[in-house]
PDB file of N, CA and C in Angstrom:
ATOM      1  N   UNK A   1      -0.748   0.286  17.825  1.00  0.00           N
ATOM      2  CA  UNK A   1      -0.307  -0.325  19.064  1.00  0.00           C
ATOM      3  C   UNK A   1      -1.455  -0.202  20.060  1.00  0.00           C
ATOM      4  N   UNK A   2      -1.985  -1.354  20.822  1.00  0.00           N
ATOM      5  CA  UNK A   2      -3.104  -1.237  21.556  1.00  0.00           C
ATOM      6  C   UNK A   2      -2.668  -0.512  22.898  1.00  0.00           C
ATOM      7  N   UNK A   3      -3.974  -0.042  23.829  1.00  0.00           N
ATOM      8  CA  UNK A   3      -3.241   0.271  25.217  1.00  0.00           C
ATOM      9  C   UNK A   3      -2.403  -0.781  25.887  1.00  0.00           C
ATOM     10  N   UNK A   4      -2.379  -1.693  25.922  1.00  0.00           N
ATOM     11  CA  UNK A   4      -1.573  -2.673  26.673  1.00  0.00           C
ATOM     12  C   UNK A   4      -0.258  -2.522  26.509  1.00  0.00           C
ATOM     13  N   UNK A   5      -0.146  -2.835  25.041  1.00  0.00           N
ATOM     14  CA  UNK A   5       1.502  -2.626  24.428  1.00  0.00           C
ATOM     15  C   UNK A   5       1.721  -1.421  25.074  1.00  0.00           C
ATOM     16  N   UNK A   6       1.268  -0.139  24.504  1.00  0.00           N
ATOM     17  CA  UNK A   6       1.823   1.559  25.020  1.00  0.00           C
ATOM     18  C   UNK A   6       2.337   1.203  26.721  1.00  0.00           C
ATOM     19  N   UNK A   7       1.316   0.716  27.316  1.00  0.00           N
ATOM     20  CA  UNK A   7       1.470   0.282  28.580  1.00  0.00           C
ATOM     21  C   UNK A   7       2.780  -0.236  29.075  1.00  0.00           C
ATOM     22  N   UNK A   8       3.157  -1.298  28.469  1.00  0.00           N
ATOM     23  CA  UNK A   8       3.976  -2.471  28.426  1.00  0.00           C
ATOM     24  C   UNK A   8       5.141  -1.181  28.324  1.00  0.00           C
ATOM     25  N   UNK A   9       5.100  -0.844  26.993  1.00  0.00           N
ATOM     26  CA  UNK A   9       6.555  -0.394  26.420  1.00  0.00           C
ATOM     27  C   UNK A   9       7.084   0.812  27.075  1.00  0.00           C
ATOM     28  N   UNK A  10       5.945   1.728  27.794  1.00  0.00           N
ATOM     29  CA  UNK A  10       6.625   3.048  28.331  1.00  0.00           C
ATOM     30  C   UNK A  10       7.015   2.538  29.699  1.00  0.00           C
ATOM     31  N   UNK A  11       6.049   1.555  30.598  1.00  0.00           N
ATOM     32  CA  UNK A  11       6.883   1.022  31.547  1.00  0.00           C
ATOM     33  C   UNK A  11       8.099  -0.025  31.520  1.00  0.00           C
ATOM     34  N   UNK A  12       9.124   0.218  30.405  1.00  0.00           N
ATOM     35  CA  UNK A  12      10.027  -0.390  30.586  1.00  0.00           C
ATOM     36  C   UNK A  12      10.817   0.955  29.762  1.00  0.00           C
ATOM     37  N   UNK A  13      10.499   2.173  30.193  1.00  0.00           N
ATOM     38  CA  UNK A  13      11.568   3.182  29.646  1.00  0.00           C
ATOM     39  C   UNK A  13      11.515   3.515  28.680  1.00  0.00           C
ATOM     40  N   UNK A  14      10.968   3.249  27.439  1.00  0.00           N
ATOM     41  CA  UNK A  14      10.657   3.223  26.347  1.00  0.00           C
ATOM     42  C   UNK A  14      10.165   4.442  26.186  1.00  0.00           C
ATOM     43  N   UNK A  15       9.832   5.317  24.944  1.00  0.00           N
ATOM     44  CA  UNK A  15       9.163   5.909  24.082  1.00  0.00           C
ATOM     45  C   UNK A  15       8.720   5.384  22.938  1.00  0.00           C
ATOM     46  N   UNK A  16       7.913   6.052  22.338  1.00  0.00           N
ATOM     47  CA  UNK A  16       7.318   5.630  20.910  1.00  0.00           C
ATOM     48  C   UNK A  16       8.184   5.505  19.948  1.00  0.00           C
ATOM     49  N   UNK A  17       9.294   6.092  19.956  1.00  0.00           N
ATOM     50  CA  UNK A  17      10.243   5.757  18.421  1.00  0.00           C
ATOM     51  C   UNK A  17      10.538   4.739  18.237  1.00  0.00           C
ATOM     52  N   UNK A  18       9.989   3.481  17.850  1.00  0.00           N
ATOM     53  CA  UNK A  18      10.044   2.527  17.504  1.00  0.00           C
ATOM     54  C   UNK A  18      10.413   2.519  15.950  1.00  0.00           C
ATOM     55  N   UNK A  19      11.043   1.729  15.498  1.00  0.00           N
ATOM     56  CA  UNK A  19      11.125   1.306  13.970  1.00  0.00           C
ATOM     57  C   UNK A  19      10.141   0.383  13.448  1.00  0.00           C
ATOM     58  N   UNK A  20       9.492  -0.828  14.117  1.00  0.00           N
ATOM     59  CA  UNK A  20       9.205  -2.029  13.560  1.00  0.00           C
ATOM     60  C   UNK A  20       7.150  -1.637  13.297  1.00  0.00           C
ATOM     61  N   UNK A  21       6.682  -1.673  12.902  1.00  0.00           N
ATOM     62  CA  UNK A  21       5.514  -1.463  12.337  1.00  0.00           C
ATOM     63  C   UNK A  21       4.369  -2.531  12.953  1.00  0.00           C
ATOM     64  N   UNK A  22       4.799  -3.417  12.798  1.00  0.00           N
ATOM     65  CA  UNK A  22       4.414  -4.244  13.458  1.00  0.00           C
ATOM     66  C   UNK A  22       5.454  -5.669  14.520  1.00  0.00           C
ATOM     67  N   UNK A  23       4.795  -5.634  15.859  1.00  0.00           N
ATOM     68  CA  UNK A  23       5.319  -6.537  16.951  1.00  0.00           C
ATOM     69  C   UNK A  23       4.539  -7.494  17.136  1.00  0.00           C
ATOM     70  N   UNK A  24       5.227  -8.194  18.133  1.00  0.00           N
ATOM     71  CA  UNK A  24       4.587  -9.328  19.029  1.00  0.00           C
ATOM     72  C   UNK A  24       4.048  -8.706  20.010  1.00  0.00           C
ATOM     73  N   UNK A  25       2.868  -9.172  20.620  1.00  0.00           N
ATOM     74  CA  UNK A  25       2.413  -8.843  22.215  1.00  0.00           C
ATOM     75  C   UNK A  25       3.490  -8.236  23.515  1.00  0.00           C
ATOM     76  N   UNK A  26       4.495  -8.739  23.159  1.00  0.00           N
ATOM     77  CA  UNK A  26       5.859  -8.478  24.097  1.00  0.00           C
ATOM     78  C   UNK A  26       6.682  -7.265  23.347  1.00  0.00           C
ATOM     79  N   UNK A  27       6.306  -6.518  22.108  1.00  0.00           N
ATOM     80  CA  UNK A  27       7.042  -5.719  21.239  1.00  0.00           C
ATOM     81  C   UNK A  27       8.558  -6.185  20.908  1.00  0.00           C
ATOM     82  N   UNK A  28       8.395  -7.782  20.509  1.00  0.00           N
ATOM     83  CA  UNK A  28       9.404  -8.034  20.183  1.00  0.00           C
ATOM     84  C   UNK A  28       9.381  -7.632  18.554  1.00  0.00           C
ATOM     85  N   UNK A  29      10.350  -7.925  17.887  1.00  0.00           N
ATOM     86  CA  UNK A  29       9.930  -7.509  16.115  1.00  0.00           C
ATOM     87  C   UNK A  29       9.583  -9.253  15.129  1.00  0.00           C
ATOM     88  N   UNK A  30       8.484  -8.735  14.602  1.00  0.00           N
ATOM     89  CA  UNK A  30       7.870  -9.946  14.131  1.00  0.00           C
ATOM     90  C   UNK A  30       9.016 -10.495  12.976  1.00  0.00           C
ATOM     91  N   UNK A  31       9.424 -12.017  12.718  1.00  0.00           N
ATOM     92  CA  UNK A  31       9.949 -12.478  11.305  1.00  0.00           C
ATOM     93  C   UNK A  31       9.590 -11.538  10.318  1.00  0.00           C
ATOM     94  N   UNK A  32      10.367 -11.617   9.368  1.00  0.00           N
ATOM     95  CA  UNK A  32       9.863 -10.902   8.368  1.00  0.00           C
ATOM     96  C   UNK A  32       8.824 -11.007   7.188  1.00  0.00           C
ATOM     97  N   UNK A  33       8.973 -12.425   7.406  1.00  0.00           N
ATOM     98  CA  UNK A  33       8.051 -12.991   6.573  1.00  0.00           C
ATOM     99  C   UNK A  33       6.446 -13.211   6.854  1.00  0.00           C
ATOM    100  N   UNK A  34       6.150 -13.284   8.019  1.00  0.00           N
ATOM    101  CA  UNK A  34       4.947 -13.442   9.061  1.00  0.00           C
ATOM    102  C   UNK A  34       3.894 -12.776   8.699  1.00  0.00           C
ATOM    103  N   UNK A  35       3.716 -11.392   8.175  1.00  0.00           N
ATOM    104  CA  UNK A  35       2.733 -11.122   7.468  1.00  0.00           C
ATOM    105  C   UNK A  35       2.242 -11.463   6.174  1.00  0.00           C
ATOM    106  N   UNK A  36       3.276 -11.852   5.156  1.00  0.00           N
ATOM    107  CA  UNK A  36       3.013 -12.334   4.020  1.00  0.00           C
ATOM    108  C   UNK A  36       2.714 -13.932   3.945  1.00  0.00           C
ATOM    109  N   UNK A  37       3.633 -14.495   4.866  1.00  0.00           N
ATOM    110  CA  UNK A  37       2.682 -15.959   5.253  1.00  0.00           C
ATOM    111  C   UNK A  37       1.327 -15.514   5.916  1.00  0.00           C
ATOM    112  N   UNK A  38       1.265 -15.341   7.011  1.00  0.00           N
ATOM    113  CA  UNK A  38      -0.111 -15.379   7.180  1.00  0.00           C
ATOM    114  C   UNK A  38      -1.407 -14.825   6.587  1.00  0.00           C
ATOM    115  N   UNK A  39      -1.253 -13.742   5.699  1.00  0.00           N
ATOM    116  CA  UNK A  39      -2.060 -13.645   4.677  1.00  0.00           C
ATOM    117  C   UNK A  39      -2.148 -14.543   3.400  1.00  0.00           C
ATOM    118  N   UNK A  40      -1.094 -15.333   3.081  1.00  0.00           N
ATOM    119  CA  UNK A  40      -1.130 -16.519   1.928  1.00  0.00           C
ATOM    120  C   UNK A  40      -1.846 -17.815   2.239  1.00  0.00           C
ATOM    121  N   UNK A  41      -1.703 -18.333   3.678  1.00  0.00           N
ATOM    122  CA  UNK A  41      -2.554 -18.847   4.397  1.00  0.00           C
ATOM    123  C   UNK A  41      -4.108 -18.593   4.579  1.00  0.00           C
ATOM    124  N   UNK A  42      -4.463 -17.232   4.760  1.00  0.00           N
ATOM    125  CA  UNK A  42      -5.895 -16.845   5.004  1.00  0.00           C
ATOM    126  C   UNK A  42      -6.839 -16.741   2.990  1.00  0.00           C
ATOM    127  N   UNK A  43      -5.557 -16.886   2.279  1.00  0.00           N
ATOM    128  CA  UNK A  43      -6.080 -16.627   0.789  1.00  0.00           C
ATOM    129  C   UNK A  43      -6.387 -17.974   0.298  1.00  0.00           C
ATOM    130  N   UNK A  44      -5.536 -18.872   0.813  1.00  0.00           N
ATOM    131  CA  UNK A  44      -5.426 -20.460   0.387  1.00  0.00           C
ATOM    132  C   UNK A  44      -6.798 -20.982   1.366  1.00  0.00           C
ATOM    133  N   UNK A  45      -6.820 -20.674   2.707  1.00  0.00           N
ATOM    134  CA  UNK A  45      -8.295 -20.958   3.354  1.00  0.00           C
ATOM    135  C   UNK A  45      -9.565 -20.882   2.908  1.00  0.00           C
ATOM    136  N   UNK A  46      -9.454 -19.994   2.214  1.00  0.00           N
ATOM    137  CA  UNK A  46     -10.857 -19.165   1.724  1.00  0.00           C
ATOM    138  C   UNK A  46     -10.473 -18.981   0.208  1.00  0.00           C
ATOM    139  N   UNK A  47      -9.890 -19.957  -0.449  1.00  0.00           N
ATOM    140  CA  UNK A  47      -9.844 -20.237  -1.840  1.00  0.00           C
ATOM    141  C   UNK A  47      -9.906 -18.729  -3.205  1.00  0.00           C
ATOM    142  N   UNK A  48      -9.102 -17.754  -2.124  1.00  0.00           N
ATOM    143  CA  UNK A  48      -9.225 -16.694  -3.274  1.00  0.00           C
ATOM    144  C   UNK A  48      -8.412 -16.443  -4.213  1.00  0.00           C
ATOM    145  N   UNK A  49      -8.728 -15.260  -5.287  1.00  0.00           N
ATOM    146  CA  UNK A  49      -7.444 -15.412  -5.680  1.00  0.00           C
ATOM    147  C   UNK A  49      -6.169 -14.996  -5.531  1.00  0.00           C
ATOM    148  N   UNK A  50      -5.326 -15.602  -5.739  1.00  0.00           N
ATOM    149  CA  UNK A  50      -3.759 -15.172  -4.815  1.00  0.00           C
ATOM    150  C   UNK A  50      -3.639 -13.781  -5.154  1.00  0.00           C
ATOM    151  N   UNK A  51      -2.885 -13.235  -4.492  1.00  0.00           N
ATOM    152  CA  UNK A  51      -2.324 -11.667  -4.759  1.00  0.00           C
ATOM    153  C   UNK A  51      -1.116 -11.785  -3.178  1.00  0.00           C
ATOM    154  N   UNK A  52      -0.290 -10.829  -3.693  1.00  0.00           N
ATOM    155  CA  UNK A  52       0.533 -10.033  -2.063  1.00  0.00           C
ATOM    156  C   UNK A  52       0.067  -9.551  -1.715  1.00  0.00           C
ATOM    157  N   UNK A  53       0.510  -9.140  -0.456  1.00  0.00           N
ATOM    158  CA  UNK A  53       0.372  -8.048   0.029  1.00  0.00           C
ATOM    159  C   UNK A  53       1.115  -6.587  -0.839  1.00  0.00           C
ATOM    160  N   UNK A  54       2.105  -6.839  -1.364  1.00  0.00           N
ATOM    161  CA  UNK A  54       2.596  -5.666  -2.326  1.00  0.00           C
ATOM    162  C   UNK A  54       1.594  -5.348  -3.196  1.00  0.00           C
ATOM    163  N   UNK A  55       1.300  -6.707  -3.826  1.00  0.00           N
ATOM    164  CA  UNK A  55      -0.132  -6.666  -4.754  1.00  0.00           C
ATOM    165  C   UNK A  55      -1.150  -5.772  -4.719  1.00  0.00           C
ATOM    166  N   UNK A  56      -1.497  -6.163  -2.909  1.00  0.00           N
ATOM    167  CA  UNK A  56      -2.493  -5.175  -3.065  1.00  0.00           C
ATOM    168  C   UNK A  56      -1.636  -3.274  -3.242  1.00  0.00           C
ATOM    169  N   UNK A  57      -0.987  -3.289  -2.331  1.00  0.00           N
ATOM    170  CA  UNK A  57      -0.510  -1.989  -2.313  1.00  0.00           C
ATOM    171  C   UNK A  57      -0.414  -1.406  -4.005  1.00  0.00           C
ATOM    172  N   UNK A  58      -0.057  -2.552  -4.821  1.00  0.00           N
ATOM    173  CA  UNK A  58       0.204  -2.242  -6.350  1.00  0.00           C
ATOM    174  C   UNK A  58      -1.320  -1.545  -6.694  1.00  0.00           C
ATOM    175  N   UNK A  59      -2.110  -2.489  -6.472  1.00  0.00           N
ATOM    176  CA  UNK A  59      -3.435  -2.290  -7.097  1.00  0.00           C
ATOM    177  C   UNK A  59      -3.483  -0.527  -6.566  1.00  0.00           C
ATOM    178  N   UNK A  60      -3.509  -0.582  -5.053  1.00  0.00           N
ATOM    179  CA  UNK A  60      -4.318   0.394  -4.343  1.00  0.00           C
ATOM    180  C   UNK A  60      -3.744   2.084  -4.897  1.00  0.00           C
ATOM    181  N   UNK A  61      -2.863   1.648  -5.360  1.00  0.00           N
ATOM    182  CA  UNK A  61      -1.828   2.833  -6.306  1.00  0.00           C
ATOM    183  C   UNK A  61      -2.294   3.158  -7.759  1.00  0.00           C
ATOM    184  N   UNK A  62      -2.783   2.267  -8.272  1.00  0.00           N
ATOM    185  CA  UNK A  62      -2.804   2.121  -9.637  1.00  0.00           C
ATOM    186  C   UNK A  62      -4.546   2.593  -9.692  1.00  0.00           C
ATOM    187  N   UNK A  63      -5.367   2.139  -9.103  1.00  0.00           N
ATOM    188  CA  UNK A  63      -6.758   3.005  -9.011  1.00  0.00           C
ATOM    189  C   UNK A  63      -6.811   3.924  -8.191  1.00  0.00           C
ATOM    190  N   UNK A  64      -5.953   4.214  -7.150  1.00  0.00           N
ATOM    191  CA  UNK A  64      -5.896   5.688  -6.875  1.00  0.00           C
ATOM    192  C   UNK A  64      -5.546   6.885  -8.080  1.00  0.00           C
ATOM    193  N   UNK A  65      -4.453   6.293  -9.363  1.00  0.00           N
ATOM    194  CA  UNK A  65      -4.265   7.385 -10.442  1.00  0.00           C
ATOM    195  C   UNK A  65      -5.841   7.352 -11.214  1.00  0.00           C
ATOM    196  N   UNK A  66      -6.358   6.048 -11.219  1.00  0.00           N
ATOM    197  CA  UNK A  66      -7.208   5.929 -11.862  1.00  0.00           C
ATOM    198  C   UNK A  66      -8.508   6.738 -11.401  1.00  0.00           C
ATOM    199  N   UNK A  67      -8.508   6.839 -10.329  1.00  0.00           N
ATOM    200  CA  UNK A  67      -9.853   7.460  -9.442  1.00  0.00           C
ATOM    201  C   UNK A  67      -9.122   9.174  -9.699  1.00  0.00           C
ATOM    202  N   UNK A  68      -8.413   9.428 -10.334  1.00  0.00           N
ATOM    203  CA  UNK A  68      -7.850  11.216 -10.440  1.00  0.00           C
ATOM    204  C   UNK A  68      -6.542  11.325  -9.383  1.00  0.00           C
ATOM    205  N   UNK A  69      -6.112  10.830  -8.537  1.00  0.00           N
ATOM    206  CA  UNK A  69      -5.390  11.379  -7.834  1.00  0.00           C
ATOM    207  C   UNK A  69      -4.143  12.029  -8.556  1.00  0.00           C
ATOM    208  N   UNK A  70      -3.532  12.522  -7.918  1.00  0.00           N
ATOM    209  CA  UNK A  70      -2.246  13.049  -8.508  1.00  0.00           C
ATOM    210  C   UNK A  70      -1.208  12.611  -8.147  1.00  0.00           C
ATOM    211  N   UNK A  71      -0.171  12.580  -9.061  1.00  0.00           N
ATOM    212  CA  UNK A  71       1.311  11.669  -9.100  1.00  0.00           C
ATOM    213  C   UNK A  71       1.390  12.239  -7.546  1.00  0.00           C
ATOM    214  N   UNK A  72       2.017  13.837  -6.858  1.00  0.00           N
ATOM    215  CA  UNK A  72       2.147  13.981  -5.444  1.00  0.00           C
ATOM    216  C   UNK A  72       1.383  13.483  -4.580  1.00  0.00           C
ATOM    217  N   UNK A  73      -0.105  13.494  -4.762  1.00  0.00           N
ATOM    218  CA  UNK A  73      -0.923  12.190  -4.000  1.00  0.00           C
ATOM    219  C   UNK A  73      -1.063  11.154  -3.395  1.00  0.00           C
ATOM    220  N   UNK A  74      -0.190  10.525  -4.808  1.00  0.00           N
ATOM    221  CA  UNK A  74      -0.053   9.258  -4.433  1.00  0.00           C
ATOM    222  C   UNK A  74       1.767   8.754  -4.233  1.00  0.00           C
ATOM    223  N   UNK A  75       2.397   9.400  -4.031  1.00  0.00           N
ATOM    224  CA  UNK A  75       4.061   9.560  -3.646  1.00  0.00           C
ATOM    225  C   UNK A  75       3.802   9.636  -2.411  1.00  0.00           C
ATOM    226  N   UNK A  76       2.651  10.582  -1.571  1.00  0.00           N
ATOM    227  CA  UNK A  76       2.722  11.039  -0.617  1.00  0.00           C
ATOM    228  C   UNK A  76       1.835   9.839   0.583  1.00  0.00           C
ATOM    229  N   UNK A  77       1.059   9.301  -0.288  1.00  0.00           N
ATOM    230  CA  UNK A  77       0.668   8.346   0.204  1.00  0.00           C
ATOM    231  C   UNK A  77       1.055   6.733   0.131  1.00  0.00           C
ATOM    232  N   UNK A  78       1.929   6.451  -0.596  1.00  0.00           N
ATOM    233  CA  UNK A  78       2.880   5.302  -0.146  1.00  0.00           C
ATOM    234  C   UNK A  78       4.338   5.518   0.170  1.00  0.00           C
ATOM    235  N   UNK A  79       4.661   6.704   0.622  1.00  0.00           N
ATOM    236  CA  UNK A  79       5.902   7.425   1.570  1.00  0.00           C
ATOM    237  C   UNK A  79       6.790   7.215   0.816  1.00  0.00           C
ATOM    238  N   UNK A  80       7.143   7.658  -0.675  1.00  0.00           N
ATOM    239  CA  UNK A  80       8.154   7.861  -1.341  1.00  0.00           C
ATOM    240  C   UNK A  80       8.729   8.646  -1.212  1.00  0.00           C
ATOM    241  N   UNK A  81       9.856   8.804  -1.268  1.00  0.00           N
ATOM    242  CA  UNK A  81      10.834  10.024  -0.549  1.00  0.00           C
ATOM    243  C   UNK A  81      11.006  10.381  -2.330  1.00  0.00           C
ATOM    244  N   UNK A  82      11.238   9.576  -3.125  1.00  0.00           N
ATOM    245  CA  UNK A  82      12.038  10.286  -4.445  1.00  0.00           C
ATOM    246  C   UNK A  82      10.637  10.227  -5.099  1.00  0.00           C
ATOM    247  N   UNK A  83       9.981  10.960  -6.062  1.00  0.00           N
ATOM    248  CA  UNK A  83       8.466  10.532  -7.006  1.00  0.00           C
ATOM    249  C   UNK A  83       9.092  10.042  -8.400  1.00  0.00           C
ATOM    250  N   UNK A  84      10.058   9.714  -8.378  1.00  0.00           N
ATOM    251  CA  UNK A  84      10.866   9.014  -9.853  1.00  0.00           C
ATOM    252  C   UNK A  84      10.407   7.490  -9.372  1.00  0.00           C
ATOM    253  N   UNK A  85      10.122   7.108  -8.069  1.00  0.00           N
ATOM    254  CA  UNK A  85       9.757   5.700  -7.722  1.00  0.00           C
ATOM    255  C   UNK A  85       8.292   5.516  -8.175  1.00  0.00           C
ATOM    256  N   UNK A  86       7.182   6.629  -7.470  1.00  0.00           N
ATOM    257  CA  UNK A  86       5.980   6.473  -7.839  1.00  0.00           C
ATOM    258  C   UNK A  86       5.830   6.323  -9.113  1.00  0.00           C
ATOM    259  N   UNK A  87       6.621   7.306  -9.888  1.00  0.00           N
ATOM    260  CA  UNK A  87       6.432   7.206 -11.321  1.00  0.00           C
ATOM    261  C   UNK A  87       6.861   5.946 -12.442  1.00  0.00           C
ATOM    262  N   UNK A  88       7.957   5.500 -11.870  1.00  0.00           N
ATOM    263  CA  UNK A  88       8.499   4.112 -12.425  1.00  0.00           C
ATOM    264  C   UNK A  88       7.677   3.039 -12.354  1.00  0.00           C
ATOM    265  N   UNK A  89       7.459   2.790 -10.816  1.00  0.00           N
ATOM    266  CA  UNK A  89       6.719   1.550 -10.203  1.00  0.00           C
ATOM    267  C   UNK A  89       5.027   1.330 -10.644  1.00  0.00           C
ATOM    268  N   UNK A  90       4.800   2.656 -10.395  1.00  0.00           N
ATOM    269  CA  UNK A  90       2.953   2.592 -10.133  1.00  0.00           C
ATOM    270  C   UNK A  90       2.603   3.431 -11.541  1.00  0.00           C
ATOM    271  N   UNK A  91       2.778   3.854 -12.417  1.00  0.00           N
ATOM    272  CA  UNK A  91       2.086   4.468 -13.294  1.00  0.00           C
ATOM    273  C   UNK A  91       2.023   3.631 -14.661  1.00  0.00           C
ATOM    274  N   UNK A  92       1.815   2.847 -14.418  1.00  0.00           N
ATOM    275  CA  UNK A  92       1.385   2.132 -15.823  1.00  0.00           C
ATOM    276  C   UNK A  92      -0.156   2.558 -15.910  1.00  0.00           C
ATOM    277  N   UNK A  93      -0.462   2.319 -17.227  1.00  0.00           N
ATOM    278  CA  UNK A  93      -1.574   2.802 -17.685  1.00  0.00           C
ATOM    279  C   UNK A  93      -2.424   1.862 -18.090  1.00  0.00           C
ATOM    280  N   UNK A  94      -3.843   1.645 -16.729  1.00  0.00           N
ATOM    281  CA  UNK A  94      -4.687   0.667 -16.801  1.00  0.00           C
ATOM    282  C   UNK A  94      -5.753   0.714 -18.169  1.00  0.00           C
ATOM    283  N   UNK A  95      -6.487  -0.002 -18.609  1.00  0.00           N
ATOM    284  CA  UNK A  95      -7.221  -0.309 -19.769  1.00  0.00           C
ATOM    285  C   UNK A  95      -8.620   1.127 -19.604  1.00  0.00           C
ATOM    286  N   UNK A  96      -8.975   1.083 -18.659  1.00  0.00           N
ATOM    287  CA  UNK A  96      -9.652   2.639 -18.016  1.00  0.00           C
ATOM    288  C   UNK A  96      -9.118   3.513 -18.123  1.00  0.00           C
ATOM    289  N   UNK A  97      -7.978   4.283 -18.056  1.00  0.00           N
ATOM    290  CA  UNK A  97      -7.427   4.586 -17.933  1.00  0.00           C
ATOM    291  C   UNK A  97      -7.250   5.398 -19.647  1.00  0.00           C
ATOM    292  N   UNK A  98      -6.707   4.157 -20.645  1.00  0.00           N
ATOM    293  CA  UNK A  98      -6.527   4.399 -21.865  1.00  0.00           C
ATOM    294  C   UNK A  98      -8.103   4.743 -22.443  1.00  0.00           C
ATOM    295  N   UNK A  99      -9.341   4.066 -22.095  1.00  0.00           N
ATOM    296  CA  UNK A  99     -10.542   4.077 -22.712  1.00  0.00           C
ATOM    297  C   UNK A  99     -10.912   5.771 -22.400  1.00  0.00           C
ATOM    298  N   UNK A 100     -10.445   6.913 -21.100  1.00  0.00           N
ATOM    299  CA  UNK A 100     -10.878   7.590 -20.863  1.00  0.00           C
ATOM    300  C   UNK A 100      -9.816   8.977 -21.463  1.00  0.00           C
ATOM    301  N   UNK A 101      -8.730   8.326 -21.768  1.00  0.00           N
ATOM    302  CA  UNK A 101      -7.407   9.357 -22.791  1.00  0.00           C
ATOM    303  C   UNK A 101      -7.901   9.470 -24.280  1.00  0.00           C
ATOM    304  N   UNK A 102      -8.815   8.317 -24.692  1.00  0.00           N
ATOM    305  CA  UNK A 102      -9.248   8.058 -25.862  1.00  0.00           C
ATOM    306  C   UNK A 102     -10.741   8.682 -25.864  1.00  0.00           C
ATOM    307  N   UNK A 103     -11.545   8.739 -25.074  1.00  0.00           N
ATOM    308  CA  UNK A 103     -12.749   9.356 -25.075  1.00  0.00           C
ATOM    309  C   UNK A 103     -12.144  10.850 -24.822  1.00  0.00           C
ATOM    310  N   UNK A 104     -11.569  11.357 -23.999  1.00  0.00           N
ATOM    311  CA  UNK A 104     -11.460  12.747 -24.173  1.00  0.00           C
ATOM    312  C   UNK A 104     -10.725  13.001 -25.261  1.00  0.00           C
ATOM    313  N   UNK A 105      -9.712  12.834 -25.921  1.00  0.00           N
ATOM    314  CA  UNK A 105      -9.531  13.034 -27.410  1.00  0.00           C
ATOM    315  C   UNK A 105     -10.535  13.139 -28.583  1.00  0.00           C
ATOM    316  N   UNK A 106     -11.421  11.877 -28.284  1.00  0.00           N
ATOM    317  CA  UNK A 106     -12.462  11.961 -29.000  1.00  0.00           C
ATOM    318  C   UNK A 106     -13.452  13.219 -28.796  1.00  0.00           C
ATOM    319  N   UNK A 107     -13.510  13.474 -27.334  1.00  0.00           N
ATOM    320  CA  UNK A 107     -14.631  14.880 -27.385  1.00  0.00           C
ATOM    321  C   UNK A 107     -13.947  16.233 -27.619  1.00  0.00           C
ATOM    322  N   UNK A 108     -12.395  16.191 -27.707  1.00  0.00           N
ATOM    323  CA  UNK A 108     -11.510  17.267 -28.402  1.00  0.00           C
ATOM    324  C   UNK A 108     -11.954  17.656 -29.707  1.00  0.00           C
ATOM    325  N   UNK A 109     -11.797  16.272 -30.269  1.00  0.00           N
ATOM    326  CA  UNK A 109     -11.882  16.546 -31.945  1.00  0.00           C
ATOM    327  C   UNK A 109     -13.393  16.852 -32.489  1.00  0.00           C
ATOM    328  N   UNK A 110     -14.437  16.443 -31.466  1.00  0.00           N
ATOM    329  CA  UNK A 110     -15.409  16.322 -31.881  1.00  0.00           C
ATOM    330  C   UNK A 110     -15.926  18.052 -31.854  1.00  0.00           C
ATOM    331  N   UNK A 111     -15.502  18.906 -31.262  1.00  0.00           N
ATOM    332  CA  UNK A 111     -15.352  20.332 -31.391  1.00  0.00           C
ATOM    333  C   UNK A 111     -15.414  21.475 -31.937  1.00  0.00           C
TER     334      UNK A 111
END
């Protein structure tokens, strides 16, 4: 929230407990859809390739296990309250992932 908004919103009685993540200039609450259009728009402009916004969040989960993090890591960093979600949703097992379960096996046996 920029100074203006903080501005805006405590002079009308307000505190920070807001729910909505993102507003309008006026802290009204944006459509719901408004971020995912306007990023499908900026992908179709600039001819990339499509993805969501979940998408990315998918990706940004899935090479975070890949970069080492840990299942609590990464629960803790896309605000899962239960880690049966992180674990369902985000732990599939990328092709890296398998090449590096298979190389350390391999330097097990090689022993």
């Amino acid at each position: 929230m920029g100074a203006n908004q903080k501005e805006m919103f405590f002079s009308k009685g307000n505190t920070l407990q807001i729910k909505n993540v993102l507003t309008r200039t006026d802290l009204r609450p944006l459509r719901l859809a408004y971020p995912n259009d306007t990023f499908e728009s900026f992908i179709k402009k600039h001819d990339l390739h499509r993805i969501t916004i979940h998408g990315i969040r998918h990706t940004h989960a899935s090479l975070l296990f890949e970069a080492g993090s840990s299942l609590k890591e990464v629960q803790d960093r896309l605000g899962h309250q239960d880690i049966k979600t992180t674990m369902d949703v985000y732990t599939h097992v990328t092709r890296a992932v398998k090449e590096k379960t298979a190389d350390t096996f391999q330097k097990f046996m090689d022993m």
